[in-house]
Protein backbone atom coordinates (compact mmCIF):
# COMPACT_ATOMS: atom_id res chain seq x y z
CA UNK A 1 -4.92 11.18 11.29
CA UNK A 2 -5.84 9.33 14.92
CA UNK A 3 -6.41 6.03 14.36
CA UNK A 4 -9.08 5.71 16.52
CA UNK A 5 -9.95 1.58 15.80
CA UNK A 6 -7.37 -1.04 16.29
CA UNK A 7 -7.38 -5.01 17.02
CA UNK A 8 -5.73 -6.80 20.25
CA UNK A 9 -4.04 -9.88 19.31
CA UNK A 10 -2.92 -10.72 22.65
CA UNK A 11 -0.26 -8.03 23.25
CA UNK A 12 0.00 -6.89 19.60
CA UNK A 13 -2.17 -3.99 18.37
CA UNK A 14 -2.59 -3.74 15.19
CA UNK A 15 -4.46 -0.67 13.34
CA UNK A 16 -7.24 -0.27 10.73
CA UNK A 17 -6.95 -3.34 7.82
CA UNK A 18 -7.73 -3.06 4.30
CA UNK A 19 -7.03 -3.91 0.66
CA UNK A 20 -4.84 -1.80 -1.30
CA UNK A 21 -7.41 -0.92 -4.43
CA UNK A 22 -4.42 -1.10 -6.97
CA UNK A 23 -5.65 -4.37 -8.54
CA UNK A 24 -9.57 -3.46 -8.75
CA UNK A 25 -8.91 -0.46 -10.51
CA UNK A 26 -6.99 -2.43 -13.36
CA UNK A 27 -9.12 -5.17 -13.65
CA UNK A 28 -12.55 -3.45 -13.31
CA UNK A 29 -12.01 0.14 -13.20
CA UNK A 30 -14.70 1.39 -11.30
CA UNK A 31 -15.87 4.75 -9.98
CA UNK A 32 -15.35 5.53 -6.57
CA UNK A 33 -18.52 5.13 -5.69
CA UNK A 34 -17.82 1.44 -6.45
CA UNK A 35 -14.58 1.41 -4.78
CA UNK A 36 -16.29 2.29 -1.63
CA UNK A 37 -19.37 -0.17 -1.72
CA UNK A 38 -17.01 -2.91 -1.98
CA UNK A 39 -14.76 -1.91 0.70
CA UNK A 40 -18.13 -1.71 2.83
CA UNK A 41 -18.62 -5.38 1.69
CA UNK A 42 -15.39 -6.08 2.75
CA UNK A 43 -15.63 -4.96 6.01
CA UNK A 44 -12.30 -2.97 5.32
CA UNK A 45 -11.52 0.05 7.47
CA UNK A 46 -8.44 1.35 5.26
CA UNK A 47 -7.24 1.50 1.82
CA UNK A 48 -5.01 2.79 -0.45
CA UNK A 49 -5.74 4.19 -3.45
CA UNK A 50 -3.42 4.24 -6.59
CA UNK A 51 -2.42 7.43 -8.18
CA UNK A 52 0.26 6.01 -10.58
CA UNK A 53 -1.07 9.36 -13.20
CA UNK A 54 -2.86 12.27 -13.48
CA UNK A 55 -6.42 9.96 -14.80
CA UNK A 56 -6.07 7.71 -12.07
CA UNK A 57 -5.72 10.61 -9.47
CA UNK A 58 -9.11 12.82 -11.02
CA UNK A 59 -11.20 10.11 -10.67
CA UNK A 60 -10.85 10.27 -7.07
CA UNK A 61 -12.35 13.54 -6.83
CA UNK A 62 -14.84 13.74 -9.74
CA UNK A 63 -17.70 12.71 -7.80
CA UNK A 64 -19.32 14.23 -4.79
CA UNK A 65 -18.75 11.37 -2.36
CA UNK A 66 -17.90 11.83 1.57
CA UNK A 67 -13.82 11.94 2.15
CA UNK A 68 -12.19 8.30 2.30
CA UNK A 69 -10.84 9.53 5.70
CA UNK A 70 -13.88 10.01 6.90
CA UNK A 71 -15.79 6.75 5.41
CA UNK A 72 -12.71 4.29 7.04
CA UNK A 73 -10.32 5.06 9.56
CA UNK A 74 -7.73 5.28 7.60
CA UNK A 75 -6.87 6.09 4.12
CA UNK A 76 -3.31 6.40 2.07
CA UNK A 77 -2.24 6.82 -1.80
CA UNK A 78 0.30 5.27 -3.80
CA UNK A 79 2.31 7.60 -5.70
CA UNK A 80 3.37 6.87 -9.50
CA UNK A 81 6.94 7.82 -10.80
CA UNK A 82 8.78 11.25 -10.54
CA UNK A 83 11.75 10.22 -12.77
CA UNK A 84 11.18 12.87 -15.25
CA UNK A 85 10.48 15.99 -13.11
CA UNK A 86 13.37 18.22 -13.06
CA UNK A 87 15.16 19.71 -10.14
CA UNK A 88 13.67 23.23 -10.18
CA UNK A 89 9.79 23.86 -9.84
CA UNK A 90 9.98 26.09 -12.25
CA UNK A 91 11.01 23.98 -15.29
CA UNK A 92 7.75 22.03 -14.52
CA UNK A 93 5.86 20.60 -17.25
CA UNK A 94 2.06 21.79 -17.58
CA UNK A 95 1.52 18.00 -16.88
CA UNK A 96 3.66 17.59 -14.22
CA UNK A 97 1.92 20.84 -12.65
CA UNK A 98 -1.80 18.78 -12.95
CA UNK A 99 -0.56 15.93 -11.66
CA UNK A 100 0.82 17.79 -8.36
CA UNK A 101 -2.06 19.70 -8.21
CA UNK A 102 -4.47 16.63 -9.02
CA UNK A 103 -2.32 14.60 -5.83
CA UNK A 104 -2.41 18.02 -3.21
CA UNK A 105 -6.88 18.17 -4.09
CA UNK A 106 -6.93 13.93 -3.36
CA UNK A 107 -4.89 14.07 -0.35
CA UNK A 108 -6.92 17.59 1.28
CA UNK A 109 -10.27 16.01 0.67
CA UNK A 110 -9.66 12.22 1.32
CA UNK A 111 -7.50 12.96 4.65
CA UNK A 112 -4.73 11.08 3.31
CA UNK A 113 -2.48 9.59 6.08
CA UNK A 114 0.13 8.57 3.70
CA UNK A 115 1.44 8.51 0.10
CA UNK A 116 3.25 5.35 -0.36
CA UNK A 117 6.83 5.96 -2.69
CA UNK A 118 8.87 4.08 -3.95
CA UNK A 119 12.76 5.15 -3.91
CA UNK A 120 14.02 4.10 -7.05
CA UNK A 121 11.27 6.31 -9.26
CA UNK A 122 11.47 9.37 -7.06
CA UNK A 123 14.08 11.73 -7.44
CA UNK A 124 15.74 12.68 -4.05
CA UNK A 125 14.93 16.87 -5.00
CA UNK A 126 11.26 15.69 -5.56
CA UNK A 127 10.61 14.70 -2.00
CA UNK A 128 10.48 18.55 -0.56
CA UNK A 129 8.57 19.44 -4.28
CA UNK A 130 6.06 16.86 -2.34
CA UNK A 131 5.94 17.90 0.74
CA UNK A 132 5.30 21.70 -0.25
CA UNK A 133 2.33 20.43 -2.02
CA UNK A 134 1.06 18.76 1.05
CA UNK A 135 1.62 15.34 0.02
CA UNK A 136 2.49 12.88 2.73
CA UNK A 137 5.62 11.65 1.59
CA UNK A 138 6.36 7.97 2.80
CA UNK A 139 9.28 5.75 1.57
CA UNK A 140 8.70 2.42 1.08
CA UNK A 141 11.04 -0.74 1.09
CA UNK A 142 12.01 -2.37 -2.34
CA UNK A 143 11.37 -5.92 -3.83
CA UNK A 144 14.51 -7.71 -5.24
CA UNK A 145 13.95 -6.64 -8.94
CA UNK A 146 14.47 -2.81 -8.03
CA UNK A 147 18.03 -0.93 -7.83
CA UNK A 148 17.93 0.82 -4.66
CA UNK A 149 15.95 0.59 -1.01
CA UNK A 150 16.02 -2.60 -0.14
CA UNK A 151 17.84 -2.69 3.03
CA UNK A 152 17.21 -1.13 6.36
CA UNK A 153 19.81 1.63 5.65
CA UNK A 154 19.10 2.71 3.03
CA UNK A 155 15.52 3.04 3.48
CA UNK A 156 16.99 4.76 7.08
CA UNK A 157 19.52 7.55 5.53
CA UNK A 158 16.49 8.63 3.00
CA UNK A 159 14.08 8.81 5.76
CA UNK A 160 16.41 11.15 7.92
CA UNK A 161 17.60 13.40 4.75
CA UNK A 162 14.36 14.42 3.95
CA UNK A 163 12.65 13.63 7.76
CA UNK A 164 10.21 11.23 6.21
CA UNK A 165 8.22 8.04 7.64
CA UNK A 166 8.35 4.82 6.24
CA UNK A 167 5.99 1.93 4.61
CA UNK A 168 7.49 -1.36 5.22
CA UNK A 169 6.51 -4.11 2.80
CA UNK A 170 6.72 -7.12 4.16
CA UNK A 171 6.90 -9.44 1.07
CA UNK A 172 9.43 -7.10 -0.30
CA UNK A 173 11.87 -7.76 2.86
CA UNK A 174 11.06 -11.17 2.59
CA UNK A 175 12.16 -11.65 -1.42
CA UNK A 176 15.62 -9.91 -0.02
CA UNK A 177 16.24 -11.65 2.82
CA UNK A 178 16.04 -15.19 1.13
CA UNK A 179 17.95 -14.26 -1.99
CA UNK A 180 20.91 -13.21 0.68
CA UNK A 181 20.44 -16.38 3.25
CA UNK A 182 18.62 -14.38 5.55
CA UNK A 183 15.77 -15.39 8.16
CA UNK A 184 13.21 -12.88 6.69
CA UNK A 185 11.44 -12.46 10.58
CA UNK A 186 15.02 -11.20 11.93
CA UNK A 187 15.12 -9.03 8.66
CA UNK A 188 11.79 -7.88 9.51
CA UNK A 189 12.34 -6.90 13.25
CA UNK A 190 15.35 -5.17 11.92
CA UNK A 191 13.69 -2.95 9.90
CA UNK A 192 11.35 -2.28 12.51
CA UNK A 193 13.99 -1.40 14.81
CA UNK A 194 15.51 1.02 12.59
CA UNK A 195 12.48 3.02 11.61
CA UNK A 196 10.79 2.83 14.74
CA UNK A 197 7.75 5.08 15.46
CA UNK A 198 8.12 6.12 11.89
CA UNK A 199 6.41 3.93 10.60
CA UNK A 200 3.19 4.81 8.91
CA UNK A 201 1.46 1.46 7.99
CA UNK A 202 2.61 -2.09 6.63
CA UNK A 203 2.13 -3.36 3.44
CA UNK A 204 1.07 -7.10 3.89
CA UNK A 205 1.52 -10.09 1.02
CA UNK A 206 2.93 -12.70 0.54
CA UNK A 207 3.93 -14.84 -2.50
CA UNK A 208 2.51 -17.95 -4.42
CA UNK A 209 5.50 -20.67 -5.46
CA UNK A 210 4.83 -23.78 -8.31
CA UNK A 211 7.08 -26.28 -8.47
CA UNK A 212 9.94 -23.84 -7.06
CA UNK A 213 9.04 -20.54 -9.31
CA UNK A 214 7.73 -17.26 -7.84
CA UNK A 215 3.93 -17.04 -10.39
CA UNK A 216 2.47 -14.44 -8.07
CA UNK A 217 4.62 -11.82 -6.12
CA UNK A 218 1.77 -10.16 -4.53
CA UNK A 219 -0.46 -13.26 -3.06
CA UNK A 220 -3.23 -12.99 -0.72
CA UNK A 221 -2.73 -14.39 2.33
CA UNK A 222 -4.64 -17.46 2.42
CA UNK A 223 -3.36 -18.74 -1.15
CA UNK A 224 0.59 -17.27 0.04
CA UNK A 225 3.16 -20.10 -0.09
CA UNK A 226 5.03 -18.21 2.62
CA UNK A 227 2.23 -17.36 4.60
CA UNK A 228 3.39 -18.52 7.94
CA UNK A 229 6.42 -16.89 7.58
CA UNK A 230 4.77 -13.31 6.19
CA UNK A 231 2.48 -13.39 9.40
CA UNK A 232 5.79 -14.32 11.76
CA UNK A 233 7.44 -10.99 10.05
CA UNK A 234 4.30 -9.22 10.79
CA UNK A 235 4.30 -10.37 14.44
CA UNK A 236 8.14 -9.22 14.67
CA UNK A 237 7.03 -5.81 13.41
CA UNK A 238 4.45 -5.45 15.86
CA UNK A 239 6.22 -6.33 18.80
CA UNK A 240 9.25 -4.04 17.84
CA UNK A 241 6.70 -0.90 17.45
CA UNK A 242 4.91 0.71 20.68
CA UNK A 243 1.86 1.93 18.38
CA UNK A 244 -1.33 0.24 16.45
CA UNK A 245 -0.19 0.12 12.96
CA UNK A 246 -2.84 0.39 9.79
CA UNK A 247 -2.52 -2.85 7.31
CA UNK A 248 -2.59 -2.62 3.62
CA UNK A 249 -3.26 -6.02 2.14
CA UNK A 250 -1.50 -5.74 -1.05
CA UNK A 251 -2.36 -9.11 -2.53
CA UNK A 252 -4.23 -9.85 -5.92
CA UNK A 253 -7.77 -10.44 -5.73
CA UNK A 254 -9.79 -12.11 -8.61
CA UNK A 255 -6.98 -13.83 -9.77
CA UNK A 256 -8.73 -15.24 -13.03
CA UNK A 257 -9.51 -12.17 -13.95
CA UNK A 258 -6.56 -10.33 -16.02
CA UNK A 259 -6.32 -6.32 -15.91
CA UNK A 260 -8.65 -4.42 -18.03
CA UNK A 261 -11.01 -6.60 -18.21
CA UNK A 262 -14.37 -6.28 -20.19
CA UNK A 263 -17.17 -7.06 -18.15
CA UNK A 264 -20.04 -8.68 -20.22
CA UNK A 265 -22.91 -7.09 -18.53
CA UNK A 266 -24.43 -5.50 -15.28
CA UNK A 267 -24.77 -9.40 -13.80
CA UNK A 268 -21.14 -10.06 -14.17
CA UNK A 269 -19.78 -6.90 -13.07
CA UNK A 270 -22.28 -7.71 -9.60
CA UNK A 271 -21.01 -10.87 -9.49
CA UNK A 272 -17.18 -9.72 -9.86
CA UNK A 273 -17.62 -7.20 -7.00
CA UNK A 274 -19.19 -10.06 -4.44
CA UNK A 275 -16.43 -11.89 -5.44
CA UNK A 276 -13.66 -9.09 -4.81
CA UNK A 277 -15.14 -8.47 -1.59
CA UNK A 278 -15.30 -11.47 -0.73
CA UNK A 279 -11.64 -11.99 -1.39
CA UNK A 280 -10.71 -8.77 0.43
CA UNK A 281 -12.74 -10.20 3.76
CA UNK A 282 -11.25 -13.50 3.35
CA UNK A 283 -7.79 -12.13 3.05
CA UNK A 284 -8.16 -9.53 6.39
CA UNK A 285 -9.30 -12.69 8.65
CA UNK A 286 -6.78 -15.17 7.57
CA UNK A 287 -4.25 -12.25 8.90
CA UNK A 288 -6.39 -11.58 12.19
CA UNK A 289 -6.80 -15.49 12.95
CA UNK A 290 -3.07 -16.46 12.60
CA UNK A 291 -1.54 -13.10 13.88
C-alpha cells in the first residue's frame, strides 16, 4: 500500500500514526464498528489490529464495514503464535487451517500492509506457510524477556532467509540496549542501518519506572519515563531511512481499566471510548510536538 499522507518534522517524514488496538480489544472488546469510531475520534490514520487467534481474527470480518485500508491510510495485523504448526502443510490441524484461512480473508479485505511477528513464536518453516497464504510476513525486534531477536543480526539473517521486512520496536531496543550498557539512540540507528528500506513501520512506546522498577513496559508517550530518549531513537530511525514511515503507538490506554472489563452500562462504555480516544490523540501529538 502507497502511503499517500505523511508529516514533515523539519527534514524527517514520518508516515500515517495510530494506536495499535491490542489493548481496547482486551479491555472493552468491541466490534469493529467501534474500533473504527474511536480511531475517527482519535484522529488516527493507521492501526493495527490483533489477531493473536482464530476469534480475534473473525471478528474483523463479521460485519459489513468498508476495508481498514481504505478508512486510514494505513492498516497492519499482529500475528499470534505458530509454535505448534508442524513443518508440512499437510499435517495441518482443522484449526490451524481456520486460522490461516481466517488471517488470508482479514488481510485481502482490510489491505493489510503488514503482519507484525514475533521470532521467538514463529517457526522458521512457517514463514513461506505465510506468505503462500498472502500474509504479509514482518519480523519484529524482541523485548529483553524473549529468547531470540533482539539484536540487529539476528533480526537481519531472518529477514534475508526468508526475504522479509522488518517492524522495529523501539521500546524493545531500548530494554536491550540498557540491560547491555548501551546508548539505546546508537542502538536504534543501528538497527535502522541494517534493515534499511525494509522497514515496514515502527512500533512506538516507551516505559513507565517507580522508584527504579519497570510497572508498565508498554507506556504512552506522555506518561513514558524514557520518553525523551524513545523520541531521540525515533529521530535516529528517521534520519537513517530515505522513506515516510507509518507509526504504531503501542502504549496502554485507559490504564485504570484492567483487561476484560465489564462495563456497567451504555453511559460508561461512552464514556470509556471518549476517554480511549482521547488517550490515543493525546499520545500521537506528544510524538508529533517533540519529534
Amino acid at each position: 500500500m502507497q502511503h499517500n499522507i505523511f508529516f514533515l518534522m523539519g527534514k524527517r517524514q514520518i508516515g500515517p500514526i495510530g494506536p495499535s488496538a491490542g489493548w481496547l480489544a482486551a479491555k472493552l472488546a468491541p466490534l469493529l464498528a467501534e474500533h473504527i469510531s474511536i480511531l475517527h475520534r482519535a484522529q488516527a490514520t493507521a492501526v493495527e489490529m490483533v489477531c493473536h487467534n482464530v476469534e480475534r481474527t473473525r471478528i474483523l470480518t463479521r460485519e459489513h464495514l468498508s476495508p481498514l485500508g481504505e478508512i486510514l491510510e494505513y492498516a497492519s495485523i499482529h500475528l499470534g503464535s505458530f509454535q505448534d504448526f508442524p513443518t508440512s502443510p499437510d499435517l495441518l490441524t482443522d484449526g490451524q487451517r481456520v486460522y490461516l484461512r481466517s488471517l488470508q480473508q482479514v488481510c485481502e479485505w482490510h489491505k493489510i500492509s503488514a503482519a507484525s511477528a514475533h521470532p521467538d513464536v514463529v517457526p522458521t518453516h512457517v514463514y513461506a506457510l505465510l506468505k503462500e497464504c498472502g500474509i504479509p510476513v514482518a519480523i519484529e525486534n524482541m523485548d529483553r524477556d524473549k529468547k531470540t531477536g533482539q539484536t540487529p543480526d539476528i533480526i537481519q539473517e531472518i529477514g534475508r532467509k526468508h526475504h522479509l521486512p522488518y517492524v522495529l520496536d523501539v521500546q524493545h531496543l531500548y530494554e536491550i540496549a540498557k540491560d547491555h550498557n548501551e546508548d539505546p539512540v546508537i542502538f536504534a540507528g543501528e538497527f535502522a542501518r541494517v534493515m534499511g528500506k525494509d522497514i515496514e513501520h515502527l512500533h512506538v512506546s516507551g516505559e513507565l519506572v517507580l522508584q527504579g522498577k519497570q510497572v508498565l513496559n508498554h507506556a504512552q508517550l506522555p506518561i513514558a519515563t524514557n520518553r525523551k530518549v524513545v523520541v531521540r531513537a525515533v529521530r535516529a530511525i528517521l534520519d537513517t531511512t530515505a522513506k515516510p514511515l507509518p507509526i504504531i503507538l503501542e502504549g496502554e490506554y485507559l490504564i485504570d481499566i484492567p483487561c476484560d472489563y465489564t462495563v456497567r452500562d451504555n453511559g460508561e462504555r461512552e464514556e470509556l471510548y471518549v476517554r480511549c480516544a482521547e488517550d490515543m490523540r493525546k499520545d500521537r501529538e506528544c510524538l508529533l510536538n517533540e519529534i
